[in-house]
PDB file of N, CA and C in Angstrom:
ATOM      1  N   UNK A   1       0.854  -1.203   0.000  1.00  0.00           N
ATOM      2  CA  UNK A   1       0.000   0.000   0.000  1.00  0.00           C
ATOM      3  C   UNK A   1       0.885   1.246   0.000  1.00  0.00           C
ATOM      4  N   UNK A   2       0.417   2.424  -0.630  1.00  0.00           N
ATOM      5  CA  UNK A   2       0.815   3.476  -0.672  1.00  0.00           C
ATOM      6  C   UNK A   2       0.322   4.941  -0.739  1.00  0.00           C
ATOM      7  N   UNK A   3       0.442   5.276   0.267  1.00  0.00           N
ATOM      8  CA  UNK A   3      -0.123   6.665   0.854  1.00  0.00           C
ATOM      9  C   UNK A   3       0.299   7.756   0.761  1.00  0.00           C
ATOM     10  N   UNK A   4       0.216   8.711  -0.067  1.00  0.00           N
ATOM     11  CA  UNK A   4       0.331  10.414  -0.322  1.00  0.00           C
ATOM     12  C   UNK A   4       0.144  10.996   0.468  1.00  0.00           C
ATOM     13  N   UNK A   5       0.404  12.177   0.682  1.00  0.00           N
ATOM     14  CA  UNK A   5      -0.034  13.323   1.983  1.00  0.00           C
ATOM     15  C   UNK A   5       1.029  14.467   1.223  1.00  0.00           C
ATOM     16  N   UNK A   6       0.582  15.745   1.533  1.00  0.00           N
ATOM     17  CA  UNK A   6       1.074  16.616   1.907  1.00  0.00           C
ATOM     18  C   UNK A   6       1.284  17.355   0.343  1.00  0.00           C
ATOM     19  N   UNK A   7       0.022  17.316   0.029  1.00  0.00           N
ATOM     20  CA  UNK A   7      -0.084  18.163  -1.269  1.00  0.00           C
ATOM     21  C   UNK A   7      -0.904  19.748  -0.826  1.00  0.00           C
ATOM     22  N   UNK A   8      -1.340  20.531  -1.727  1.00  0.00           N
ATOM     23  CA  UNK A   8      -1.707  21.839  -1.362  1.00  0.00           C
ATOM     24  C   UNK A   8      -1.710  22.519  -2.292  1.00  0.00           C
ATOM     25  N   UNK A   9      -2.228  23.705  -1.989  1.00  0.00           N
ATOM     26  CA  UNK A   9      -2.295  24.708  -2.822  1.00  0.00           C
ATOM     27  C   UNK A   9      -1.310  26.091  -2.099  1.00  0.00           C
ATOM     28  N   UNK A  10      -0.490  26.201  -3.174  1.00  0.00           N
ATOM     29  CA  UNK A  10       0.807  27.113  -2.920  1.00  0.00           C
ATOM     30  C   UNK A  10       1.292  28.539  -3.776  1.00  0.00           C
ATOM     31  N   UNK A  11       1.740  29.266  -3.677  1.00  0.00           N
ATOM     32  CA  UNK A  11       2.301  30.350  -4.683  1.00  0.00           C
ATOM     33  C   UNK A  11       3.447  29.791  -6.007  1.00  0.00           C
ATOM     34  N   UNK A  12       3.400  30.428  -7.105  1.00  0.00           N
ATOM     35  CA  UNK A  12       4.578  30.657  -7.821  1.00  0.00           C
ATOM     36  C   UNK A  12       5.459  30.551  -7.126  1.00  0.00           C
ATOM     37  N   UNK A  13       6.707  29.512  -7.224  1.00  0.00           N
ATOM     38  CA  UNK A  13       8.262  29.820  -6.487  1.00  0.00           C
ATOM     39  C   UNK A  13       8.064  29.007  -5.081  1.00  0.00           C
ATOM     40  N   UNK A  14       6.601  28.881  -4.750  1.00  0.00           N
ATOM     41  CA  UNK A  14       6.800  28.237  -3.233  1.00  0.00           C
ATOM     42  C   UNK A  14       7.379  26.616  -3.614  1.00  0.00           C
ATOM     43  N   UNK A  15       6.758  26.177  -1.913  1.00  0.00           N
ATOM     44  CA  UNK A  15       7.999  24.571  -1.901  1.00  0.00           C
ATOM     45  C   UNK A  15       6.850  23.608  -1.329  1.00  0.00           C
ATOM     46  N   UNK A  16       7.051  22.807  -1.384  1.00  0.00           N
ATOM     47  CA  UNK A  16       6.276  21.479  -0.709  1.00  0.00           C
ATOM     48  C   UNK A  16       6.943  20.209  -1.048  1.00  0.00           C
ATOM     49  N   UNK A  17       6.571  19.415   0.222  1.00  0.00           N
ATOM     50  CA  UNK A  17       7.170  18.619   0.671  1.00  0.00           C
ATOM     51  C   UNK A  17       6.069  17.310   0.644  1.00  0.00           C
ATOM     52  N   UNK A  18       6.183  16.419  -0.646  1.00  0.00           N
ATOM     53  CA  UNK A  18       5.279  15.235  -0.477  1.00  0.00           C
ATOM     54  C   UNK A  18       5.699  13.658   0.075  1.00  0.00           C
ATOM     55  N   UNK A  19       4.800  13.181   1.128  1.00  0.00           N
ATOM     56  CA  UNK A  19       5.310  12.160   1.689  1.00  0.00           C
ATOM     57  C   UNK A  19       4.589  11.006   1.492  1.00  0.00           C
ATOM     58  N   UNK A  20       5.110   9.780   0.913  1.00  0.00           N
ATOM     59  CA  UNK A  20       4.929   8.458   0.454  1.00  0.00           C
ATOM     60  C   UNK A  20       4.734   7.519   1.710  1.00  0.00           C
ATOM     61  N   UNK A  21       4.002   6.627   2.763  1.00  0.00           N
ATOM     62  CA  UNK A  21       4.150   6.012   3.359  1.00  0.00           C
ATOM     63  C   UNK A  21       3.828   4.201   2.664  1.00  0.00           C
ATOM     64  N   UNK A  22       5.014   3.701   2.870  1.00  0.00           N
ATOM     65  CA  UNK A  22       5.023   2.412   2.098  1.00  0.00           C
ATOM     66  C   UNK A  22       4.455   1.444   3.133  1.00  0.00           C
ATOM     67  N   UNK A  23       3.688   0.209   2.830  1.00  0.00           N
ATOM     68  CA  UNK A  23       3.384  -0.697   3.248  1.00  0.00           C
ATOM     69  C   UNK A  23       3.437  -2.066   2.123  1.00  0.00           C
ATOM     70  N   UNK A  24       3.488  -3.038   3.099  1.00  0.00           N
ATOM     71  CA  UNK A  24       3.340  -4.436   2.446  1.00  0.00           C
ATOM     72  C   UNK A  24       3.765  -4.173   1.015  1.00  0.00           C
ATOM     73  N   UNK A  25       5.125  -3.854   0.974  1.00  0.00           N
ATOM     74  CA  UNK A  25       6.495  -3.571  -0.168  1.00  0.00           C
ATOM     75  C   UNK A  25       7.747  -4.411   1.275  1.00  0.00           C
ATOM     76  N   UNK A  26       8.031  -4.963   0.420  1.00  0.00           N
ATOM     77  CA  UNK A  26       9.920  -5.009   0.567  1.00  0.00           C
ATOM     78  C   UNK A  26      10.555  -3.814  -0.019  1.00  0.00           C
ATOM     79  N   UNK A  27      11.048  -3.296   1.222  1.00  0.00           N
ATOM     80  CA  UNK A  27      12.195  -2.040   0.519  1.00  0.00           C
ATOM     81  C   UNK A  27      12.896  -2.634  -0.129  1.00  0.00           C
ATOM     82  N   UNK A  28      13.472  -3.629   0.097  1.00  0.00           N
ATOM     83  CA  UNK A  28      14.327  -4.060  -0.990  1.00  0.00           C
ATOM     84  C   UNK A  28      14.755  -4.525  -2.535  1.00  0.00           C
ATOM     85  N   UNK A  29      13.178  -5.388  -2.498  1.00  0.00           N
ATOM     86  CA  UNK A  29      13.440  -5.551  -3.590  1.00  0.00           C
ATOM     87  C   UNK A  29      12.467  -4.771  -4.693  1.00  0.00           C
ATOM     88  N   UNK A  30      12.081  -3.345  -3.852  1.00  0.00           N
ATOM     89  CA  UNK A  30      10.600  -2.601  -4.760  1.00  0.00           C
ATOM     90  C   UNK A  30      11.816  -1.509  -5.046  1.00  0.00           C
ATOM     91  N   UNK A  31      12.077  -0.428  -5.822  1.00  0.00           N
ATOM     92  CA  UNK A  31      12.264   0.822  -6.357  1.00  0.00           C
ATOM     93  C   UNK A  31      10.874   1.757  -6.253  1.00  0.00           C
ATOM     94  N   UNK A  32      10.629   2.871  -5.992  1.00  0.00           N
ATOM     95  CA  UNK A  32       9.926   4.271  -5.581  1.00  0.00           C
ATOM     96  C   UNK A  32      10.228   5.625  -6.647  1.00  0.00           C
ATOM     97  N   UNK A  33       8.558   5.556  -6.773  1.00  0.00           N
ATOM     98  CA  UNK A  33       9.171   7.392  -7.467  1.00  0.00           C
ATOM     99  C   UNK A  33       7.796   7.306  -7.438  1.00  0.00           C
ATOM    100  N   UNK A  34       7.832   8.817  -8.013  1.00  0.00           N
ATOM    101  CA  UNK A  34       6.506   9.446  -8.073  1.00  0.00           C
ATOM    102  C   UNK A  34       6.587  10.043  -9.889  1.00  0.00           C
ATOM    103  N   UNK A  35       4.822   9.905  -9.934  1.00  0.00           N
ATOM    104  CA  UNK A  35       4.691  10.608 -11.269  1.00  0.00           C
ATOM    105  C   UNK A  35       3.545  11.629 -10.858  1.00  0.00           C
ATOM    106  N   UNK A  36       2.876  12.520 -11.897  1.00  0.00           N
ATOM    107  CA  UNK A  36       1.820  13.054 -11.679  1.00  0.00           C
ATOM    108  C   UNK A  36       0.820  13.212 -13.023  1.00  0.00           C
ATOM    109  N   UNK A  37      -0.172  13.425 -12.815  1.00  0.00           N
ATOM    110  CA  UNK A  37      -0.907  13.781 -13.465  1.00  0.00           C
ATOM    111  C   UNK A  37      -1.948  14.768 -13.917  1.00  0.00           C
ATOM    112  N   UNK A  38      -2.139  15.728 -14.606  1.00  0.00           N
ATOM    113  CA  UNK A  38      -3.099  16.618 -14.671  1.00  0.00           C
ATOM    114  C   UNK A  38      -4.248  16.228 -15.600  1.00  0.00           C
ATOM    115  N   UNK A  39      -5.349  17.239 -15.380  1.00  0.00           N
ATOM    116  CA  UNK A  39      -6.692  16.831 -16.026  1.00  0.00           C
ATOM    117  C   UNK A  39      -6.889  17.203 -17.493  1.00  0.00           C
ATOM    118  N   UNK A  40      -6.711  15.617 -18.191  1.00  0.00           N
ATOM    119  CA  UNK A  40      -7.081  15.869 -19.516  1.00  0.00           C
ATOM    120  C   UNK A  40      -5.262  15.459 -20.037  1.00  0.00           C
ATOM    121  N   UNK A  41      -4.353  15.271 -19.253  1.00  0.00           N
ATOM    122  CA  UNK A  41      -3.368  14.931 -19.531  1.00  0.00           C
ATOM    123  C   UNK A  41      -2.973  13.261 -19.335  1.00  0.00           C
ATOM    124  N   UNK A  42      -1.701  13.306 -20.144  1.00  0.00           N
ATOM    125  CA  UNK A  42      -1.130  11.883 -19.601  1.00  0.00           C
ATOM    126  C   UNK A  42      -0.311  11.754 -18.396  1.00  0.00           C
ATOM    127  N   UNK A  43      -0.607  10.683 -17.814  1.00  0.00           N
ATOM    128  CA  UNK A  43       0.369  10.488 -17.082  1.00  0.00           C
ATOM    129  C   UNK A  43       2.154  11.306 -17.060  1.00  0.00           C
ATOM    130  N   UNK A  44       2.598  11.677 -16.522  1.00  0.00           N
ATOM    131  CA  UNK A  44       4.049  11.993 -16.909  1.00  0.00           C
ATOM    132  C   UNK A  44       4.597  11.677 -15.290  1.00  0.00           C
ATOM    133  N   UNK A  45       6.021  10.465 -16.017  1.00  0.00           N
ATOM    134  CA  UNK A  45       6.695  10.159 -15.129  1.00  0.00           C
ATOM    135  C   UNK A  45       7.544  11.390 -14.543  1.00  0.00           C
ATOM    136  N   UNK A  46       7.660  11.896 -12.705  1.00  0.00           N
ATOM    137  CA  UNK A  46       8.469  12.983 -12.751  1.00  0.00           C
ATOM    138  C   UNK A  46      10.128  12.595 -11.558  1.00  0.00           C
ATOM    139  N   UNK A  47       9.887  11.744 -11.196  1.00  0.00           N
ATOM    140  CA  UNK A  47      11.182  11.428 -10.701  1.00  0.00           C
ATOM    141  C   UNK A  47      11.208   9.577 -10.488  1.00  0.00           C
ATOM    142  N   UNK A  48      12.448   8.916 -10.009  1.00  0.00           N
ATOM    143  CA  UNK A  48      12.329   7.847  -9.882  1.00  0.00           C
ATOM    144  C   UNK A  48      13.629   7.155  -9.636  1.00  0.00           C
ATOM    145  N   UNK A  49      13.773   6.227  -8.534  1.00  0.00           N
ATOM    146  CA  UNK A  49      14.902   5.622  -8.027  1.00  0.00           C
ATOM    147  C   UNK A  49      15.257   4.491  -8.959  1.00  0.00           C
ATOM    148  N   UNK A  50      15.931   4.245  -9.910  1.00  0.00           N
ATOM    149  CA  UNK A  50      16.322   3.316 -10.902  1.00  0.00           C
ATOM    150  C   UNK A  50      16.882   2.221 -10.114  1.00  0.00           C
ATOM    151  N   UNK A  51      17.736   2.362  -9.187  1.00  0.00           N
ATOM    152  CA  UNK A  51      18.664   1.287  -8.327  1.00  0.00           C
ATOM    153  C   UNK A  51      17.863   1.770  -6.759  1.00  0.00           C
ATOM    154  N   UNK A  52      18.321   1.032  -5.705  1.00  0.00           N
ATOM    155  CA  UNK A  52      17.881   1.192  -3.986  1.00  0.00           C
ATOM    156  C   UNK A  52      19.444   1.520  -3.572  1.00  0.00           C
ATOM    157  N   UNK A  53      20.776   2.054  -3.833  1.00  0.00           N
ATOM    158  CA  UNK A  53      21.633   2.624  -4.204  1.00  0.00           C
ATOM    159  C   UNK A  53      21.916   4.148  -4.427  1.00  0.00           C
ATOM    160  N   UNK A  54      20.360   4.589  -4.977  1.00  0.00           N
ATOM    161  CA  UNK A  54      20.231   6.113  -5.016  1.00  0.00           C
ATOM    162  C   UNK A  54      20.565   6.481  -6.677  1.00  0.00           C
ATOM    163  N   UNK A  55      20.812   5.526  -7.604  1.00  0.00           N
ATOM    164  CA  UNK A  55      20.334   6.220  -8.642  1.00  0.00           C
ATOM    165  C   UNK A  55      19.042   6.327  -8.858  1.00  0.00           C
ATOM    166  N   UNK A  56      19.172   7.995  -9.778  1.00  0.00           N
ATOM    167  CA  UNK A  56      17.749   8.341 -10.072  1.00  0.00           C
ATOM    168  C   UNK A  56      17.271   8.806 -11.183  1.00  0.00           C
ATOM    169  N   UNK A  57      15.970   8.923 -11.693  1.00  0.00           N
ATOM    170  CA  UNK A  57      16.205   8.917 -13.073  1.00  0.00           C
ATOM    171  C   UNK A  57      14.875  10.268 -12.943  1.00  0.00           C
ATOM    172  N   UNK A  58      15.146  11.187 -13.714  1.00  0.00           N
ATOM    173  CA  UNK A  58      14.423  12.781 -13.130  1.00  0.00           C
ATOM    174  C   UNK A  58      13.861  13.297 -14.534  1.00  0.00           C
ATOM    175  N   UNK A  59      12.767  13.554 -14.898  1.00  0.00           N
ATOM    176  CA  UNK A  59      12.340  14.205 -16.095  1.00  0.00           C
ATOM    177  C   UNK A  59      12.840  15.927 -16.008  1.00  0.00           C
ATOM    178  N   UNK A  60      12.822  15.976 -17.550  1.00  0.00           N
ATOM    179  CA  UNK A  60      13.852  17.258 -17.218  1.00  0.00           C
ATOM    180  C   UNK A  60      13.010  18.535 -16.892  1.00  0.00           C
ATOM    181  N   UNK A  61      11.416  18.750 -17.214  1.00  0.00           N
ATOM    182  CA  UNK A  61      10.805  19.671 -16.753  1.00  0.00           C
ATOM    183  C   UNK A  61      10.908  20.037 -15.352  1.00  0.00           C
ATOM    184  N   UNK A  62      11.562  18.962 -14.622  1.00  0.00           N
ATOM    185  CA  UNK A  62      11.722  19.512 -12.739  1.00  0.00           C
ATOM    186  C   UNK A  62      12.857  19.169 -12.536  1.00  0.00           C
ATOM    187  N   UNK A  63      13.908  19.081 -13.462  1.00  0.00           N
ATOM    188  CA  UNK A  63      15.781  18.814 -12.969  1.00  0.00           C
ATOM    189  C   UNK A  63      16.140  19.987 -12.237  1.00  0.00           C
ATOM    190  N   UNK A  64      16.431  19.751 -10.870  1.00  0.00           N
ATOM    191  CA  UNK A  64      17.066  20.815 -10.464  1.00  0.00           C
ATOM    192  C   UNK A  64      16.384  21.303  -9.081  1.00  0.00           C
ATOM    193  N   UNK A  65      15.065  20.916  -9.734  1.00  0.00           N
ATOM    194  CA  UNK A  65      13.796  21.699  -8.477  1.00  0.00           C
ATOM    195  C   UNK A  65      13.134  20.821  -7.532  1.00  0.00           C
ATOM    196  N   UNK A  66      13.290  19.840  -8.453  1.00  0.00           N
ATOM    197  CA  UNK A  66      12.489  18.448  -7.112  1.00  0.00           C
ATOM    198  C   UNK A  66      13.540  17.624  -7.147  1.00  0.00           C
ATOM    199  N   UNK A  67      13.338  16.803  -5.206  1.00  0.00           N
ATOM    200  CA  UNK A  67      14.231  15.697  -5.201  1.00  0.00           C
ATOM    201  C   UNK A  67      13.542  14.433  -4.510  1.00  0.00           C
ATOM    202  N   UNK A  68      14.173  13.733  -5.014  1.00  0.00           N
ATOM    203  CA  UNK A  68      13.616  12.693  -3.893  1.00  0.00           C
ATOM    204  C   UNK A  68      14.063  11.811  -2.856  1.00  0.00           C
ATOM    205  N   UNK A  69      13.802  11.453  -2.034  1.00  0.00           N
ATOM    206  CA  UNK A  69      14.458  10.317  -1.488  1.00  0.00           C
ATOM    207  C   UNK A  69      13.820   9.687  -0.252  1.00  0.00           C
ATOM    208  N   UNK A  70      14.191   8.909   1.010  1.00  0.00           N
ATOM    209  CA  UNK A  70      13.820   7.895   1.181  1.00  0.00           C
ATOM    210  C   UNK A  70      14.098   7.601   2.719  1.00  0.00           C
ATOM    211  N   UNK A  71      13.557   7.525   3.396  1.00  0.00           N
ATOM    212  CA  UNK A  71      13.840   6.908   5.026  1.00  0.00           C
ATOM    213  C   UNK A  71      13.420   5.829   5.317  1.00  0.00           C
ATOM    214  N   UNK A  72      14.292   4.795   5.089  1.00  0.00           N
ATOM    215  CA  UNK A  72      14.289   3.308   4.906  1.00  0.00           C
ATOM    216  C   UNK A  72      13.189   3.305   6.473  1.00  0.00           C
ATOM    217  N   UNK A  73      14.128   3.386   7.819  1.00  0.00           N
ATOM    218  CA  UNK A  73      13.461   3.324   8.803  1.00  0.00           C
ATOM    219  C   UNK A  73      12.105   3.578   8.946  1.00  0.00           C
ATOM    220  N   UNK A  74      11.676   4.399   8.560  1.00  0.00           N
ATOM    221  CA  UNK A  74      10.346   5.040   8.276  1.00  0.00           C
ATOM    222  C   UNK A  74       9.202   4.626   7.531  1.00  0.00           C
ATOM    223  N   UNK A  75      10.042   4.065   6.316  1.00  0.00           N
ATOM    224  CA  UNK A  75       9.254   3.110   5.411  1.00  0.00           C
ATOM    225  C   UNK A  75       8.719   4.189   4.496  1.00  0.00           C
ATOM    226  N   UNK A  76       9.266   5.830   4.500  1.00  0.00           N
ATOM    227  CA  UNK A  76       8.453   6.845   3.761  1.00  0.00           C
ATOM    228  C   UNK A  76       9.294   7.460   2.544  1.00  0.00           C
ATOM    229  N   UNK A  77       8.929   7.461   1.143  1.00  0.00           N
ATOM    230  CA  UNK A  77       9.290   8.532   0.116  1.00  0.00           C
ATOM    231  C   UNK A  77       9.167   9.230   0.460  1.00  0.00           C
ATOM    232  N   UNK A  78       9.652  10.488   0.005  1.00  0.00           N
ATOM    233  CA  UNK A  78       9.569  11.903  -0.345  1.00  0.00           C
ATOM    234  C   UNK A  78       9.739  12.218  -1.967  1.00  0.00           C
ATOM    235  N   UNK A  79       9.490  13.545  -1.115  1.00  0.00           N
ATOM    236  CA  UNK A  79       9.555  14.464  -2.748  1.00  0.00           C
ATOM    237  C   UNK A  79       9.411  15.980  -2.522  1.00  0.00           C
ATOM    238  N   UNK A  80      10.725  16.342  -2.619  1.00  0.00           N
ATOM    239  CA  UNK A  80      10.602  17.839  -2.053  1.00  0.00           C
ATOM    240  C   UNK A  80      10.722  18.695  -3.571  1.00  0.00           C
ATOM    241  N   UNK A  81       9.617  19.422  -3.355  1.00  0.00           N
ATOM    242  CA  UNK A  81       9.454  20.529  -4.520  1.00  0.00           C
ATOM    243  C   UNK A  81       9.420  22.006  -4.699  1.00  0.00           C
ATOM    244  N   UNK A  82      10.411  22.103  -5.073  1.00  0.00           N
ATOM    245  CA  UNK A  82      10.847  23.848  -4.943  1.00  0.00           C
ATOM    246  C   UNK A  82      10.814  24.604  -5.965  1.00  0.00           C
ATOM    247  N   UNK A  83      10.617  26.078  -5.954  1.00  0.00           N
ATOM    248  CA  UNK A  83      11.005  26.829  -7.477  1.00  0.00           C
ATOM    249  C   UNK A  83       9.182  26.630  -8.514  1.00  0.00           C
ATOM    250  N   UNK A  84       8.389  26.101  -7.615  1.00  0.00           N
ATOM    251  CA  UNK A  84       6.903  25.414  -8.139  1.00  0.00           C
ATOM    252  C   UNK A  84       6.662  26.582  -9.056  1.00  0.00           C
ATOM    253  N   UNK A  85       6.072  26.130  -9.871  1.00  0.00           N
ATOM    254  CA  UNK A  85       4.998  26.834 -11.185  1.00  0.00           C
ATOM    255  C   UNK A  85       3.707  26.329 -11.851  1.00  0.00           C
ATOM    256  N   UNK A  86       3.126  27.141 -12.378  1.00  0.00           N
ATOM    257  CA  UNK A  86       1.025  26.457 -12.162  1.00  0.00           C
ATOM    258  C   UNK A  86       1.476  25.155 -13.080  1.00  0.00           C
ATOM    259  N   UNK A  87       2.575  25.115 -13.962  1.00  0.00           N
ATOM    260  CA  UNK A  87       2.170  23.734 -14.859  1.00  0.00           C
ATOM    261  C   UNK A  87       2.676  23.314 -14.356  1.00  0.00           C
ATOM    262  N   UNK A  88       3.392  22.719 -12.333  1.00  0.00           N
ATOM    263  CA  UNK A  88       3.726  21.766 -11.863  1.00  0.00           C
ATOM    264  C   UNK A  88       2.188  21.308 -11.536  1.00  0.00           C
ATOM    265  N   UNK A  89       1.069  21.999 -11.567  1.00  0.00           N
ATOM    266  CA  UNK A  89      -0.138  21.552 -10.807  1.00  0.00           C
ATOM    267  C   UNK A  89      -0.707  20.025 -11.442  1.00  0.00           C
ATOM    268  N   UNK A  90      -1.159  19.718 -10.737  1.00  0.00           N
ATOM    269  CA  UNK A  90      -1.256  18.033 -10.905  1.00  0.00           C
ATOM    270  C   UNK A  90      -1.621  17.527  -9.775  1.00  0.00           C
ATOM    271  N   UNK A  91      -2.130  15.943  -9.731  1.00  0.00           N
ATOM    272  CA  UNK A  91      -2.162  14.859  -8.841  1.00  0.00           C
ATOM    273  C   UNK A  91      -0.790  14.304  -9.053  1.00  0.00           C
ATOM    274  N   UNK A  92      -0.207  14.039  -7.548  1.00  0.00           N
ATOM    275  CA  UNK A  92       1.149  13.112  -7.727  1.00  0.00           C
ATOM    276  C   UNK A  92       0.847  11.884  -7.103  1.00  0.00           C
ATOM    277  N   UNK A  93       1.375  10.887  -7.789  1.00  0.00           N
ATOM    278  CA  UNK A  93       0.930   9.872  -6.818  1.00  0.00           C
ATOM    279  C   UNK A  93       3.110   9.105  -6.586  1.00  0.00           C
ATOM    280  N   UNK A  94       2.657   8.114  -5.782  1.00  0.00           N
ATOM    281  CA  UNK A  94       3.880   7.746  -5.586  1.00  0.00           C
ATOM    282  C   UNK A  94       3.575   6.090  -6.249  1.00  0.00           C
ATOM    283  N   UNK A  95       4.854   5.417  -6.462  1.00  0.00           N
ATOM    284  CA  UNK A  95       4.701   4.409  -7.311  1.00  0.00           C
ATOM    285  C   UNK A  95       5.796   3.494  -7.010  1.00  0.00           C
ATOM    286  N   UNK A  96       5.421   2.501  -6.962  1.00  0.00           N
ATOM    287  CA  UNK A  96       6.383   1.252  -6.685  1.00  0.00           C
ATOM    288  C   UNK A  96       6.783   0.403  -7.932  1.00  0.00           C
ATOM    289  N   UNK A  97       7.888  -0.681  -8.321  1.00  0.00           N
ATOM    290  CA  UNK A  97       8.254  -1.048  -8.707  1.00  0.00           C
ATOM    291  C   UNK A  97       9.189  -2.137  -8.969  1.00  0.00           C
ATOM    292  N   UNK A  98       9.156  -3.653  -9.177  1.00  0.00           N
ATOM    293  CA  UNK A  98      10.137  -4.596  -8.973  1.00  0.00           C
ATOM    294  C   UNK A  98      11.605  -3.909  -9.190  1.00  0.00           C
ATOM    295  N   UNK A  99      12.651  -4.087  -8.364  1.00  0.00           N
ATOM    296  CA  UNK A  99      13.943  -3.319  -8.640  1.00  0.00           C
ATOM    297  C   UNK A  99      14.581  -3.597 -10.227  1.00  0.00           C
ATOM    298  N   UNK A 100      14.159  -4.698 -10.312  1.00  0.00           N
ATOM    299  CA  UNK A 100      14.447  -5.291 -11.931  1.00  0.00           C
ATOM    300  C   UNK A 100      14.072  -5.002 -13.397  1.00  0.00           C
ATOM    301  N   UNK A 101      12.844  -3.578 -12.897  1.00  0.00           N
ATOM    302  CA  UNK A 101      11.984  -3.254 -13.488  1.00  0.00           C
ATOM    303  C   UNK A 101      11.464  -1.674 -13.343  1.00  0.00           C
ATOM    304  N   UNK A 102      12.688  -0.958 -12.840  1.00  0.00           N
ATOM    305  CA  UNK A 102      12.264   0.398 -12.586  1.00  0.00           C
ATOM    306  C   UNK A 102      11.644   1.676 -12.977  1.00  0.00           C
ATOM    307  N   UNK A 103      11.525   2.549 -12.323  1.00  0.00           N
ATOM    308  CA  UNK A 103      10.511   3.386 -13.430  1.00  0.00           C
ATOM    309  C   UNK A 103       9.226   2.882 -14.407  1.00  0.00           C
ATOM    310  N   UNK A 104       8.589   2.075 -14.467  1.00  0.00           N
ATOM    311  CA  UNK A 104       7.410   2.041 -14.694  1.00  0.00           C
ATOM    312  C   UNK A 104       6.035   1.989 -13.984  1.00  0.00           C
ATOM    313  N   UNK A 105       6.161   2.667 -13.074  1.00  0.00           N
ATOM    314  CA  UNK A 105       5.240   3.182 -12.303  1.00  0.00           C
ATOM    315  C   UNK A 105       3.847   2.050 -12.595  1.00  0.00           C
ATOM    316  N   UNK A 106       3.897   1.084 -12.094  1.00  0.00           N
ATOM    317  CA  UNK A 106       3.586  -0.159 -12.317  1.00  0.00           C
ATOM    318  C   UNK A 106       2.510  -0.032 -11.226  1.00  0.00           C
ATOM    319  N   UNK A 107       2.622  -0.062  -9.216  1.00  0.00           N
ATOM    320  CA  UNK A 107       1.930   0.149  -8.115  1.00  0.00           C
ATOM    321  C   UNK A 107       1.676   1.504  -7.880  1.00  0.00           C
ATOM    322  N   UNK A 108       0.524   2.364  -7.514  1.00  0.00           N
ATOM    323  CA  UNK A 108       0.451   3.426  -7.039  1.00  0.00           C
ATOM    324  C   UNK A 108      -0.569   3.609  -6.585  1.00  0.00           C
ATOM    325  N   UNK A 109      -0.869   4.782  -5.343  1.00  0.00           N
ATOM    326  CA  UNK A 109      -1.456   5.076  -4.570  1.00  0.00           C
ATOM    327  C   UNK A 109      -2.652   6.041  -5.010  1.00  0.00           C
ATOM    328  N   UNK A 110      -3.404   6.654  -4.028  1.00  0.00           N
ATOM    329  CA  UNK A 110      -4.314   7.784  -4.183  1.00  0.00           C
ATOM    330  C   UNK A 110      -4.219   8.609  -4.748  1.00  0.00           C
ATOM    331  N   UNK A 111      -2.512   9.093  -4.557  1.00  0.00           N
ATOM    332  CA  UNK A 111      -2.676  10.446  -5.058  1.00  0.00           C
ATOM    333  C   UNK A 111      -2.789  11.650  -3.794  1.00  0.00           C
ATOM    334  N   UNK A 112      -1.834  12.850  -4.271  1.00  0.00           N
ATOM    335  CA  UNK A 112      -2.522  14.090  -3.530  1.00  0.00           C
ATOM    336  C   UNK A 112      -2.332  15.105  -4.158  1.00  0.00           C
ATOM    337  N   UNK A 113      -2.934  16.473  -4.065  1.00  0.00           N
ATOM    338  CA  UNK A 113      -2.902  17.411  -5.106  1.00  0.00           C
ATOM    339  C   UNK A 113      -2.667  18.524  -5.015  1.00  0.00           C
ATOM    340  N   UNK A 114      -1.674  18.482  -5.733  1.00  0.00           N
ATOM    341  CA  UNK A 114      -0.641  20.204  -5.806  1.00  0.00           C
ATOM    342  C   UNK A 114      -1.276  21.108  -6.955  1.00  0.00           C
ATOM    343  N   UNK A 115      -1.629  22.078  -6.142  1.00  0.00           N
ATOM    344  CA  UNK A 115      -1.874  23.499  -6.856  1.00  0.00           C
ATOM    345  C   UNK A 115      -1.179  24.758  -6.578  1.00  0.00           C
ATOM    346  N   UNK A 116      -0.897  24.952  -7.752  1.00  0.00           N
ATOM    347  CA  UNK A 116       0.451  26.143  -8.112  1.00  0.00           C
ATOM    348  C   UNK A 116      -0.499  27.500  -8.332  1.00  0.00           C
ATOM    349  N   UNK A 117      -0.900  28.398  -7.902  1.00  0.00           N
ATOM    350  CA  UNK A 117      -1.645  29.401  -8.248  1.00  0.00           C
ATOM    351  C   UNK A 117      -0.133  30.318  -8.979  1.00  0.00           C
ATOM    352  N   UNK A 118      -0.743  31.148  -9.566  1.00  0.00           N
ATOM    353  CA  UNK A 118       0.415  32.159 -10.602  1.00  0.00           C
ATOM    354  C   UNK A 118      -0.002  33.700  -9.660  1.00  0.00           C
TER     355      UNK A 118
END
């Protein structure tokens, strides 16, 4: 299972901080990222752990501005997003993945929803 939180509605330039809580996954052998989606759009993959090692594989519309990563202990993704703009607005959801098989956003959750006002 996988649980979103901590989406919102924010300014141009503001930051937010989205948190993934993993269940009934092996950290080990699952890979994590998040994609999002807007209405009337496709899916677009926006970040993603390729290896459990810390490679990552980042679409280039948010290189630079979002990161992600991971508190094994915790069992929680992240996804910290900075520098925001209205076409970051979207549902993000977070997404799991056999490690053998990364980035295809294969398991995912609810969803939570970031709004970028201009």
């Amino acid at each position: 299972r996988l649980v979103e939180s901590g989406g919102g509605l924010v300014q141009r330039g503001g930051s937010l901080r989205l948190s993934c809580e993993v269940s009934g996954f092996t950290l080990n052998d699952y890979v994590f990222g998040w994609f999002r989606q807007a209405p009337g759009k496709e899916r677009e993959g926006v970040v993603c752990f390729l290896t459990n090692d810390g490679l990552i594989n980042v679409t280039d519309s948010v290189r630079g501005r979002f990161a992600i990563s991971r508190h094994n202990s915790k069992r929680i993704i992240y996804l910290q997003m900075n520098s925001l703009q209205p076409e970051d607005t979207a549902r993000y959801f977070c997404s799991a993945d056999p490690r053998h098989r990364p980035c295809r956003f294969a398991s995912w959750g609810r969803g939570t929803q970031v709004t970028v006002s201009s």
